[in-house]
N, C-alpha and C. Protein backbone atom coordinates (compact mmCIF):
# COMPACT_ATOMS: atom_id res chain seq x y z
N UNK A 1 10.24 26.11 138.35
CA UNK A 1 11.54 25.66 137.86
C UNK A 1 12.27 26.78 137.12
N UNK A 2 11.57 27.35 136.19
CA UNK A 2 12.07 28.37 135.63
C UNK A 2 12.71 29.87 136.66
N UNK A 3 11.58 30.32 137.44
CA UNK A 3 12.15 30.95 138.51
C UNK A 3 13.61 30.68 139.14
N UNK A 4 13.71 29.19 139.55
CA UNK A 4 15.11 28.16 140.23
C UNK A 4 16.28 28.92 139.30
N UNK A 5 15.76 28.21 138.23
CA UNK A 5 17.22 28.77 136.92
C UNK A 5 17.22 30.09 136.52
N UNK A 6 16.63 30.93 136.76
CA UNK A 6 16.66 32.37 136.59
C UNK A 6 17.85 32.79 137.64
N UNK A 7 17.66 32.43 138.99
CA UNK A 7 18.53 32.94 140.50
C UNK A 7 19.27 32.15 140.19
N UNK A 8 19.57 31.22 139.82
CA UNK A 8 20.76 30.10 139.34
C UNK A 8 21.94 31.03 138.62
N UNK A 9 21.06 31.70 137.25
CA UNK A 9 21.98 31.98 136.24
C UNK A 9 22.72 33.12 137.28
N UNK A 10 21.37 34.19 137.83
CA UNK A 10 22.09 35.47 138.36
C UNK A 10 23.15 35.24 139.53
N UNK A 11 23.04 34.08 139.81
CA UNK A 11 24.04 33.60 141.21
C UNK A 11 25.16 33.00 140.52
N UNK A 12 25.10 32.32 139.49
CA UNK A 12 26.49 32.08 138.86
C UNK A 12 26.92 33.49 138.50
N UNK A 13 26.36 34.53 137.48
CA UNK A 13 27.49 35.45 137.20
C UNK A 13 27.81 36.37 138.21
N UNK A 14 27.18 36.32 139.22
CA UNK A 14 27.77 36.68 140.26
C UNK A 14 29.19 36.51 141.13
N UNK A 15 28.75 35.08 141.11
CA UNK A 15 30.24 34.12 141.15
C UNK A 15 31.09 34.20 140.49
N UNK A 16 31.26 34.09 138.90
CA UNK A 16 31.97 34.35 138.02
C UNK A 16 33.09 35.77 138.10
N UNK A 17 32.13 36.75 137.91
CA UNK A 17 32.79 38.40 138.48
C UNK A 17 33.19 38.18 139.29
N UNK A 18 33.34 37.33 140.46
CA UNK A 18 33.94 37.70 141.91
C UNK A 18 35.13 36.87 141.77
N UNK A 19 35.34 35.40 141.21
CA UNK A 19 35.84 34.36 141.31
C UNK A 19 37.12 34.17 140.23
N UNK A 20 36.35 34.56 138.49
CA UNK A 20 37.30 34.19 138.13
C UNK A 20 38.40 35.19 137.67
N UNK A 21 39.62 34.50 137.77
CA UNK A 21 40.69 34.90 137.52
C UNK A 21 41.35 34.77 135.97
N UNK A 22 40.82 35.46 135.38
CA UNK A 22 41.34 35.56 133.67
C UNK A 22 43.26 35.61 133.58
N UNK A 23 43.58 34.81 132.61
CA UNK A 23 45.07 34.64 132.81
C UNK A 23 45.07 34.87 131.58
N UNK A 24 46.92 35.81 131.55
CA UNK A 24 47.25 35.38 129.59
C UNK A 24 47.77 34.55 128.94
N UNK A 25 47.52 34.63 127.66
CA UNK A 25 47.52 33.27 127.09
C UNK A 25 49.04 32.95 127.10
N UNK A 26 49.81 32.21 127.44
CA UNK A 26 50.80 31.30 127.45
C UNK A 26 50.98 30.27 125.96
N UNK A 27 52.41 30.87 124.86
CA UNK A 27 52.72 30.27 123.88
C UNK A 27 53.59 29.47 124.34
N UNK A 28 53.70 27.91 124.45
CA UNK A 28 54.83 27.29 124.17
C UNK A 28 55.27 26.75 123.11
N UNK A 29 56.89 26.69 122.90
CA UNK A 29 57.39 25.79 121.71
C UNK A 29 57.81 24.32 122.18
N UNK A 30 57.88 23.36 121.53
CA UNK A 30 58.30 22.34 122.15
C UNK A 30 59.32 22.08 120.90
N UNK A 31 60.93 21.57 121.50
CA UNK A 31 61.39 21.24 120.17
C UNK A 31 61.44 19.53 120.14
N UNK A 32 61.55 18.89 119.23
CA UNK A 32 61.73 17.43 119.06
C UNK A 32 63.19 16.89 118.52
N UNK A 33 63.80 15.93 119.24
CA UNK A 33 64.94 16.05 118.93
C UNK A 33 64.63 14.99 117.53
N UNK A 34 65.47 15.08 116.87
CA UNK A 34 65.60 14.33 115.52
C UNK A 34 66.12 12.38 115.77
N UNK A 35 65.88 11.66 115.39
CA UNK A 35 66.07 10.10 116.03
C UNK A 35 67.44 9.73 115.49
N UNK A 36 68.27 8.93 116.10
CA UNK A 36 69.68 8.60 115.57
C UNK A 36 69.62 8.35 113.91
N UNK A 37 70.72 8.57 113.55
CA UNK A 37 70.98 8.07 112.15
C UNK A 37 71.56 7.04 111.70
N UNK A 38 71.25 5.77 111.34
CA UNK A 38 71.49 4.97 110.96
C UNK A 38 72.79 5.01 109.48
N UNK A 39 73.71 4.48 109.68
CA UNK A 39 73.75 4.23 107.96
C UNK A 39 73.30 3.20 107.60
N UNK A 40 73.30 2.07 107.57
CA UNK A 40 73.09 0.77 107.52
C UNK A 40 72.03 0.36 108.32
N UNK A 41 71.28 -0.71 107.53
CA UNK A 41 70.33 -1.61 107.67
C UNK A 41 70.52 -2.43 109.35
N UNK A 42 71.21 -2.89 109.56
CA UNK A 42 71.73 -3.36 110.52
C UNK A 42 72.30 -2.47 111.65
N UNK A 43 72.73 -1.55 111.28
CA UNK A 43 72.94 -0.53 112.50
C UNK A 43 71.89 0.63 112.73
N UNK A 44 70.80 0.04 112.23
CA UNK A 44 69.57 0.85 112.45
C UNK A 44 68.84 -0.38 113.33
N UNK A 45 68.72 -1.77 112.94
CA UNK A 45 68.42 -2.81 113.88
C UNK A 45 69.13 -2.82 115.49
N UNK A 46 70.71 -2.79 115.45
CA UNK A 46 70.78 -2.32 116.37
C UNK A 46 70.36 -1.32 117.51
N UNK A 47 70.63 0.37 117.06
CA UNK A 47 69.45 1.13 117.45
C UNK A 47 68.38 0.74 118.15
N UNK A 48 67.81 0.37 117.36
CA UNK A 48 66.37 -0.08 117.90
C UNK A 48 66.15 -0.89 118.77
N UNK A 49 66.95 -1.79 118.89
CA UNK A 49 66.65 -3.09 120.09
C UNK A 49 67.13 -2.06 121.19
N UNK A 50 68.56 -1.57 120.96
CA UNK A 50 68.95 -0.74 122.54
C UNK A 50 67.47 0.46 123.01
N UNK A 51 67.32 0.62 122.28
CA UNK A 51 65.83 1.73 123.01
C UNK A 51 65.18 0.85 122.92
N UNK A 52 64.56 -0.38 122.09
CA UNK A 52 63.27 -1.21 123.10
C UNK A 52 63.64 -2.24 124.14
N UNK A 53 65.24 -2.29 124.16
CA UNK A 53 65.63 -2.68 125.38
C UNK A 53 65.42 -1.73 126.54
N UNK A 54 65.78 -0.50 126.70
CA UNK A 54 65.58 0.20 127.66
C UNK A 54 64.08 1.03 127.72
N UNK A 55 63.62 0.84 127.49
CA UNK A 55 62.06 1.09 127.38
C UNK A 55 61.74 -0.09 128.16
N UNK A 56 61.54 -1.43 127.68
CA UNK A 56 61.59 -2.78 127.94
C UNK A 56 61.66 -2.83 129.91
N UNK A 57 63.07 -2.05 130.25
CA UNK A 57 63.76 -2.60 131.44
C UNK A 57 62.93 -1.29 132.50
N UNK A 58 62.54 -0.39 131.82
CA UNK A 58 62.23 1.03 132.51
C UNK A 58 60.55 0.71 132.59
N UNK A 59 60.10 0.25 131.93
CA UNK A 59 58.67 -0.36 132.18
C UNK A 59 58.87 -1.42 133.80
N UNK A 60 59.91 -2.16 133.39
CA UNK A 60 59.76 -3.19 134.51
C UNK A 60 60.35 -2.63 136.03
N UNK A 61 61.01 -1.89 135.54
CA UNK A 61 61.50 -1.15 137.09
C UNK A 61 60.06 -0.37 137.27
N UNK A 62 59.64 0.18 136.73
CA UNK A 62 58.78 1.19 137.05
C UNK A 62 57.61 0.45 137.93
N UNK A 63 57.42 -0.82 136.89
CA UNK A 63 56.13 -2.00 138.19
C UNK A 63 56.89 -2.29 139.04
N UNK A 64 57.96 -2.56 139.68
CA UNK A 64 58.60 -2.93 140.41
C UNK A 64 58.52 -2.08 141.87
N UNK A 65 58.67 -0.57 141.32
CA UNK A 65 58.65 0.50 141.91
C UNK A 65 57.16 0.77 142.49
N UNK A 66 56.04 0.33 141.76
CA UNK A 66 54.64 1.06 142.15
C UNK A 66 54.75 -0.01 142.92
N UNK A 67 54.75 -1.53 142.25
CA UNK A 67 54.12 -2.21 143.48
C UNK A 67 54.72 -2.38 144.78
N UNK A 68 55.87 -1.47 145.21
CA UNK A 68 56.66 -1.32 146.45
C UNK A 68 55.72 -0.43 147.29
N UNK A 69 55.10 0.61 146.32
CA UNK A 69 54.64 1.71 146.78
C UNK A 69 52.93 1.70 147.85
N UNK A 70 53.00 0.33 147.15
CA UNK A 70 51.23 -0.03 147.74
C UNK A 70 50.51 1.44 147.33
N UNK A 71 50.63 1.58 145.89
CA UNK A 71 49.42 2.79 145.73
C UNK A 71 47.52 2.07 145.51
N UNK A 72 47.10 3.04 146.43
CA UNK A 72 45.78 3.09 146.36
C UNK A 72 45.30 3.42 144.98
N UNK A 73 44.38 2.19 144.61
CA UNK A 73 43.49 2.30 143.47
C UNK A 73 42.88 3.69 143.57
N UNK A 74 42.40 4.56 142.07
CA UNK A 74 41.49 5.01 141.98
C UNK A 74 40.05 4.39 142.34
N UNK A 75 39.96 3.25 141.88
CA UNK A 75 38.70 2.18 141.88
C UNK A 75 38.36 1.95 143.25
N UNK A 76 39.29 1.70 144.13
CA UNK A 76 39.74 1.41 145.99
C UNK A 76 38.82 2.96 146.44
N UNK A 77 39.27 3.89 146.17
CA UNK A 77 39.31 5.33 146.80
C UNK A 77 37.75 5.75 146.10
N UNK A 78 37.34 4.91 145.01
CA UNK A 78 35.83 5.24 145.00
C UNK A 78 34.95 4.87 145.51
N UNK A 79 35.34 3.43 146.13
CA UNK A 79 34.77 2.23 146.16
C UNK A 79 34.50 3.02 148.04
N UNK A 80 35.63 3.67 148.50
CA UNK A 80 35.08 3.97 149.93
C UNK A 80 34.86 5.31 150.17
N UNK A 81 34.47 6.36 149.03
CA UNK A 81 33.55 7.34 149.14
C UNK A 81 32.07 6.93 148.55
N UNK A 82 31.93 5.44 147.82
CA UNK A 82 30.37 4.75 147.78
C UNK A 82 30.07 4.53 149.25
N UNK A 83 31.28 3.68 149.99
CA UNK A 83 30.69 3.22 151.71
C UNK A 83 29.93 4.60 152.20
N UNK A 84 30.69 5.53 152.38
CA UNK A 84 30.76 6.35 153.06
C UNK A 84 29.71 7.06 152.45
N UNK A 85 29.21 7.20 151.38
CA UNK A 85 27.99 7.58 151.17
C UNK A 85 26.55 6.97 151.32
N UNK A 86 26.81 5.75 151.30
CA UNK A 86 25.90 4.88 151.07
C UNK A 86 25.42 4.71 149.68
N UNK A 87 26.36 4.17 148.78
CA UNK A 87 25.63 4.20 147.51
C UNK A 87 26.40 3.03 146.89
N UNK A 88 25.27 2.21 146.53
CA UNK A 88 25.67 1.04 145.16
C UNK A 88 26.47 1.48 144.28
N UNK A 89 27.16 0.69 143.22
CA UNK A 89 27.74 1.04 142.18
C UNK A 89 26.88 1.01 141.09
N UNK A 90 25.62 0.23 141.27
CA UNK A 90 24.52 0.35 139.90
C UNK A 90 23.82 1.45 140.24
N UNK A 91 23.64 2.47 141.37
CA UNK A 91 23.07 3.87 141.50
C UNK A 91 24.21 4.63 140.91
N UNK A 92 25.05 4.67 141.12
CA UNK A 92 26.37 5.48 140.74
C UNK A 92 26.55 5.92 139.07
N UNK A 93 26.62 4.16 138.45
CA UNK A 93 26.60 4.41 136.92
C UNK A 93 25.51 4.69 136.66
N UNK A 94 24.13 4.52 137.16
CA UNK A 94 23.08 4.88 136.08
C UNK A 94 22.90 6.24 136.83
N UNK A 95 23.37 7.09 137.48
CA UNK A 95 23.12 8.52 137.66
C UNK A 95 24.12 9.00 136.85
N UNK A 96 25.21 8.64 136.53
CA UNK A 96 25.72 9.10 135.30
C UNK A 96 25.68 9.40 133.87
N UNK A 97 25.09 7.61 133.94
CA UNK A 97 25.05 7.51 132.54
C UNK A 97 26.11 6.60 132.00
N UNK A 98 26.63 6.13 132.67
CA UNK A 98 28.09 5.60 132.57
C UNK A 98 27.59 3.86 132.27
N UNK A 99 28.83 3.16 131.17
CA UNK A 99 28.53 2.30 130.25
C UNK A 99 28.71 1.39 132.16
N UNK A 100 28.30 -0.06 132.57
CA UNK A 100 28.57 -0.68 133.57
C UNK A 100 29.98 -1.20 133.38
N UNK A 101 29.87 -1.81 132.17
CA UNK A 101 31.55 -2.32 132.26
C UNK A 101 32.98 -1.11 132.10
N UNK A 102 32.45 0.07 131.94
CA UNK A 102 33.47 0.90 132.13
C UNK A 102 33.46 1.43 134.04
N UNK A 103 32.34 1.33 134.61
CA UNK A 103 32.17 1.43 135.40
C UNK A 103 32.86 0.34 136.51
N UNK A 104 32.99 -0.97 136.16
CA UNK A 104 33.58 -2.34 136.44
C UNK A 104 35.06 -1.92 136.79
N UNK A 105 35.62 -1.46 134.90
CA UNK A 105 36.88 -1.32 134.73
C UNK A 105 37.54 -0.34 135.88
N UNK A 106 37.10 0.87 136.47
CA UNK A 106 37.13 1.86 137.05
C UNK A 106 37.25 1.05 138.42
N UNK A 107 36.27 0.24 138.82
CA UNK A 107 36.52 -0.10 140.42
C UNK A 107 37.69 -1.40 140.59
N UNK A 108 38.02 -2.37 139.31
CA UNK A 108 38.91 -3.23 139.71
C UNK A 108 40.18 -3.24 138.81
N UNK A 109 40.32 -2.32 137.68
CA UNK A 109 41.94 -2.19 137.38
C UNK A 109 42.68 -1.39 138.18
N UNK A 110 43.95 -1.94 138.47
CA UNK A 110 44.59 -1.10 139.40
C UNK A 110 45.40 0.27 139.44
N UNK A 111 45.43 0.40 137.52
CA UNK A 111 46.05 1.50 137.09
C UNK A 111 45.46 2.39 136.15
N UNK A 112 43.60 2.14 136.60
CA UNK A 112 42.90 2.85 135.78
C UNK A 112 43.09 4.18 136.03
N UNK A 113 43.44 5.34 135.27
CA UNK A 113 42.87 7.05 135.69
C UNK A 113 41.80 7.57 134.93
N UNK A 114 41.16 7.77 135.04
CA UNK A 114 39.60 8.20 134.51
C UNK A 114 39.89 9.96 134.25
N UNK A 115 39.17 10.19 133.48
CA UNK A 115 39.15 11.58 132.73
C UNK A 115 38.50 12.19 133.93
N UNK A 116 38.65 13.74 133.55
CA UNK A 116 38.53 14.70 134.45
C UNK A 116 37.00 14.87 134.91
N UNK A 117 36.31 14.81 133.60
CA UNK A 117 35.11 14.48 133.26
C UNK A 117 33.76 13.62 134.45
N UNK A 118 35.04 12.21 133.97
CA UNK A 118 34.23 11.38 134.71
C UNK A 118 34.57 11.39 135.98
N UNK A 119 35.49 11.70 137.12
CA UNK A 119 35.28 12.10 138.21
C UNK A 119 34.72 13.32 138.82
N UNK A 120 34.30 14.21 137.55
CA UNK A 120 33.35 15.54 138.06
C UNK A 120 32.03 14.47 138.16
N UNK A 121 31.76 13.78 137.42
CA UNK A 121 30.53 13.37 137.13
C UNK A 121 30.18 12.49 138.35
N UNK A 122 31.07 11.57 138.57
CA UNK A 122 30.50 10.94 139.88
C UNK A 122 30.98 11.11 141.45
N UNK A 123 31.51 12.89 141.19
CA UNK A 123 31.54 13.38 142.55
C UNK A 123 29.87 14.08 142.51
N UNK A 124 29.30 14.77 140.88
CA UNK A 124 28.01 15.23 141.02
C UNK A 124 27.16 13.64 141.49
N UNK A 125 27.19 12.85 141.05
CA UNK A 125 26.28 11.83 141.43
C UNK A 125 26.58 11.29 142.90
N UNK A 126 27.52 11.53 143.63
CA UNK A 126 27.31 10.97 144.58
C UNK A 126 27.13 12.31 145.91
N UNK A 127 26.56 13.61 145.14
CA UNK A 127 26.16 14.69 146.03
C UNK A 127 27.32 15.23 146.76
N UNK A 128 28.13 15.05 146.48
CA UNK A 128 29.37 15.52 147.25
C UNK A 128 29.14 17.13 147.56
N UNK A 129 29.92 17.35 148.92
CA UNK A 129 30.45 19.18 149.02
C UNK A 129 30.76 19.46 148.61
N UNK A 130 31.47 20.88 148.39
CA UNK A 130 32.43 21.71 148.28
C UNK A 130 33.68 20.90 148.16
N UNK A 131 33.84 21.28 148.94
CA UNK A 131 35.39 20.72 149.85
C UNK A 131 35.58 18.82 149.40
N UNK A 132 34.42 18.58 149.53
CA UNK A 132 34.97 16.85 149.29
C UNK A 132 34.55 16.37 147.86
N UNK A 133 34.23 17.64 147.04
CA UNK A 133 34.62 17.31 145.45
C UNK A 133 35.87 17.60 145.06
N UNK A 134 36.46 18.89 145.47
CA UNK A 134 37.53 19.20 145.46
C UNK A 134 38.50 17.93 145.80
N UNK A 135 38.04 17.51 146.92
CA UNK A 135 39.60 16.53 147.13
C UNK A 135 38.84 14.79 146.11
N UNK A 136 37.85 14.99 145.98
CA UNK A 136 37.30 13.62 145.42
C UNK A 136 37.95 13.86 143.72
N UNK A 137 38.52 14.87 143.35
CA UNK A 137 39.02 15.30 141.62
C UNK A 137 40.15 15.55 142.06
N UNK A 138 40.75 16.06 143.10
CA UNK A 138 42.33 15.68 143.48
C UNK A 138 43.11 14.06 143.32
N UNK A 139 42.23 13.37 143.87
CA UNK A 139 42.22 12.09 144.19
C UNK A 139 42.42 11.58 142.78
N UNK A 140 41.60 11.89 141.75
CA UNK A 140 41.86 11.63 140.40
C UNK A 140 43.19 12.06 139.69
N UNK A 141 43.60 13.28 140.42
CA UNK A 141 44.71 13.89 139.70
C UNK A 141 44.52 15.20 138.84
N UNK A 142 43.48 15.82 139.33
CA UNK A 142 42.98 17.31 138.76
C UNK A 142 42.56 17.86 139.91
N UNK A 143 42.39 19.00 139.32
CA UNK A 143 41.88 20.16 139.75
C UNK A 143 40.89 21.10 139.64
N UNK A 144 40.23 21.80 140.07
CA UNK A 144 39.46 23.07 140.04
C UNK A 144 39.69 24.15 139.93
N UNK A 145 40.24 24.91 138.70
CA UNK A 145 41.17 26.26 138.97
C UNK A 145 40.18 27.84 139.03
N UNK A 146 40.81 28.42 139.32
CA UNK A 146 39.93 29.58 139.33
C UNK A 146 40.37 30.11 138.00
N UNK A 147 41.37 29.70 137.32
CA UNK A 147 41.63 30.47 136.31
C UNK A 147 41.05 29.93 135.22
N UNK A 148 39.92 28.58 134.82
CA UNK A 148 39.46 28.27 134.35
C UNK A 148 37.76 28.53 134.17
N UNK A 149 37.29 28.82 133.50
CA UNK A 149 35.93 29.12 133.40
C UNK A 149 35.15 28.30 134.10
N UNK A 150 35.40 26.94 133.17
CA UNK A 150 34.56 25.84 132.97
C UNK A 150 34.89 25.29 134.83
N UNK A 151 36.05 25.39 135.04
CA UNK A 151 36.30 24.28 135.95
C UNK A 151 35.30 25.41 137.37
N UNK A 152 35.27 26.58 137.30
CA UNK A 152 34.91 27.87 138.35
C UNK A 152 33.80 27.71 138.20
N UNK A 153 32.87 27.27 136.80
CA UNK A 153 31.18 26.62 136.78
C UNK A 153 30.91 25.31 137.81
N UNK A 154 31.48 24.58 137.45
CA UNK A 154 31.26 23.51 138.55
C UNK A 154 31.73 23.36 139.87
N UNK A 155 32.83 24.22 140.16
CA UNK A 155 33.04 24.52 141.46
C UNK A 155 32.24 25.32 142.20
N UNK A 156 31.22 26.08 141.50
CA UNK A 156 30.17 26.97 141.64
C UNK A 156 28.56 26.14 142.23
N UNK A 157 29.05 24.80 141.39
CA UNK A 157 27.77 24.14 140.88
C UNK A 157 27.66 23.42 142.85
N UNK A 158 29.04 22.96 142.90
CA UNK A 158 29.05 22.30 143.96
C UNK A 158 28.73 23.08 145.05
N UNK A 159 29.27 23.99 145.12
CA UNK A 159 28.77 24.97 146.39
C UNK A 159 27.45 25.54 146.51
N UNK A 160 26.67 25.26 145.91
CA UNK A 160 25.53 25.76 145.38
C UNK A 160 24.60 24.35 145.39
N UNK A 161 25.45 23.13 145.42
CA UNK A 161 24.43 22.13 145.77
C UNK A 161 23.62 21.65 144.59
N UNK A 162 24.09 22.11 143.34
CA UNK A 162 23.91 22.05 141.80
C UNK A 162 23.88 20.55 141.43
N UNK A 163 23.24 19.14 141.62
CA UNK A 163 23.96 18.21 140.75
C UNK A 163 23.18 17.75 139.70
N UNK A 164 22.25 18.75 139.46
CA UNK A 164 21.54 17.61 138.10
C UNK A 164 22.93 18.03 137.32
N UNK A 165 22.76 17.05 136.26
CA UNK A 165 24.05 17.14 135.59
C UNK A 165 23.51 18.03 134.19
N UNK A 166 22.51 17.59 133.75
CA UNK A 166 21.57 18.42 132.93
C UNK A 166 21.44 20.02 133.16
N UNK A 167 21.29 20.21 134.52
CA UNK A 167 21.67 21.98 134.64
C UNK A 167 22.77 22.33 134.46
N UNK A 168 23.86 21.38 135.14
CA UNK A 168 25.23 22.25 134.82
C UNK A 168 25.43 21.81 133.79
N UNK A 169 25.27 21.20 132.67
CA UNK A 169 25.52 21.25 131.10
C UNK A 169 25.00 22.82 130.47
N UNK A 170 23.30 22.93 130.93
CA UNK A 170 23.06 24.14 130.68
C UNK A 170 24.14 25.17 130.76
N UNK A 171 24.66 25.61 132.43
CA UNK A 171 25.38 26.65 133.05
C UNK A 171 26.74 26.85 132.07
N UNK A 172 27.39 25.27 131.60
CA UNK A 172 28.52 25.44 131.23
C UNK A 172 28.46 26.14 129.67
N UNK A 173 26.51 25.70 129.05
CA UNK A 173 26.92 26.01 127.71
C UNK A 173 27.13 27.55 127.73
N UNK A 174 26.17 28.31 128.63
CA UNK A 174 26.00 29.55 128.96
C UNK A 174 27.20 30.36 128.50
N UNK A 175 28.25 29.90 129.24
CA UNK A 175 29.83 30.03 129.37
C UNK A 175 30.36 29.59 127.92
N UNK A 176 30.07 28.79 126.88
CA UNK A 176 30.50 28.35 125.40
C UNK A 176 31.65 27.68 126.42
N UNK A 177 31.19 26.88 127.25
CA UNK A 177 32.16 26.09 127.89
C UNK A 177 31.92 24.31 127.12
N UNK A 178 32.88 23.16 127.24
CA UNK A 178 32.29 21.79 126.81
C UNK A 178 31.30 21.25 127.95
N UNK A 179 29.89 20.75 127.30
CA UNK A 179 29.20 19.56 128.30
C UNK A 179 30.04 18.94 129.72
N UNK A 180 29.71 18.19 130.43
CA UNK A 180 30.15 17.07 131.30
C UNK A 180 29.90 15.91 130.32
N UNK A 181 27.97 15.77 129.85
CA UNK A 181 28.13 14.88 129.18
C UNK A 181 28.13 14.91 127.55
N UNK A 182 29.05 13.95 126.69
CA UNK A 182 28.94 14.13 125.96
C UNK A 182 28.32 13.27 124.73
């Protein structure tokens, strides 16, 4: 085993030197605009109803709008890379580690998005490729950048066929990168 993680480490910094792409650091300012001014008690009540009126109406257009859209669940789009793997949902969470009823929440709310985290985690648990982790953390709404350390460890991990999750915690601390699990 020790041997395994020795060619492990030397095959990640291998990867690393070849792969990643160091970027500079990027300052932004953000300014905040200041909130209307009221003089009065009552024309500060006013105010307020017109923005939780339109907040109010922009929420409801907005469901109006998805559910036109027939968007595919996250929960849907996991539920048929389990078919397609062949894997239960009680193999799934307990190779994670993952609580069941968060696991629940994940396959039947329709507007769940799950952290970046937890779709690295159960693209590692369900053995995924290369290529179909990549699009299985697309699917979530992230990415794998090369300009990221951490994210170039596990893109490493996958190509390499890496999924204890326990090694790539190792690999990432290597890097003073964060866990998967925490």
């Amino acid at each position: 085993m020790e041997d395994y993680k020795e060619k492990l480490i030397e095959s990640l910094r291998d990867y690393m030197r070849r792969n990643y792409i160091e970027m500079p650091s990027i300052h932004y300012s953000i300014s905040i605009e200041e909130p209307p001014q009221a003089h009065d008690e009552n024309e500060l009540d006013e105010i307020w109803l017109k923005e939780h009126s339109k907040t109010q109406c922009i929420r409801l257009r907005l469901k109006a709008f998805l559910s036109r859209k027939k968007i595919v669940s996250f929960g849907d789009k996991l539920q048929e890379w389990m078919d397609r793997k062949g894997l239960t949902g009680v193999e799934l969470y307990k190779a994670v580690h993952m609580d069941r009823r968060l696991f629940s929440k994940i396959l039947t709310e329709q507007f769940y998005h799950p952290s970046k985290n937890t779709a690295v985690l159960l693209a590692l648990a369900m053995r995924l490729t290369s290529s179909e982790a990549l699009e299985f953390v697309q699917m979530a709404g992230y990415y794998l950048s090369k300009e990221d350390k951490r994210d170039l460890i596990i893109s490493f991990c996958f190509e390499e066929q890496v999924y204890d999750v326990m090694i790539v915690d190792e690999l990432l601390h290597m890097y003073d990168c964060s866990p998967l699990m925490q």
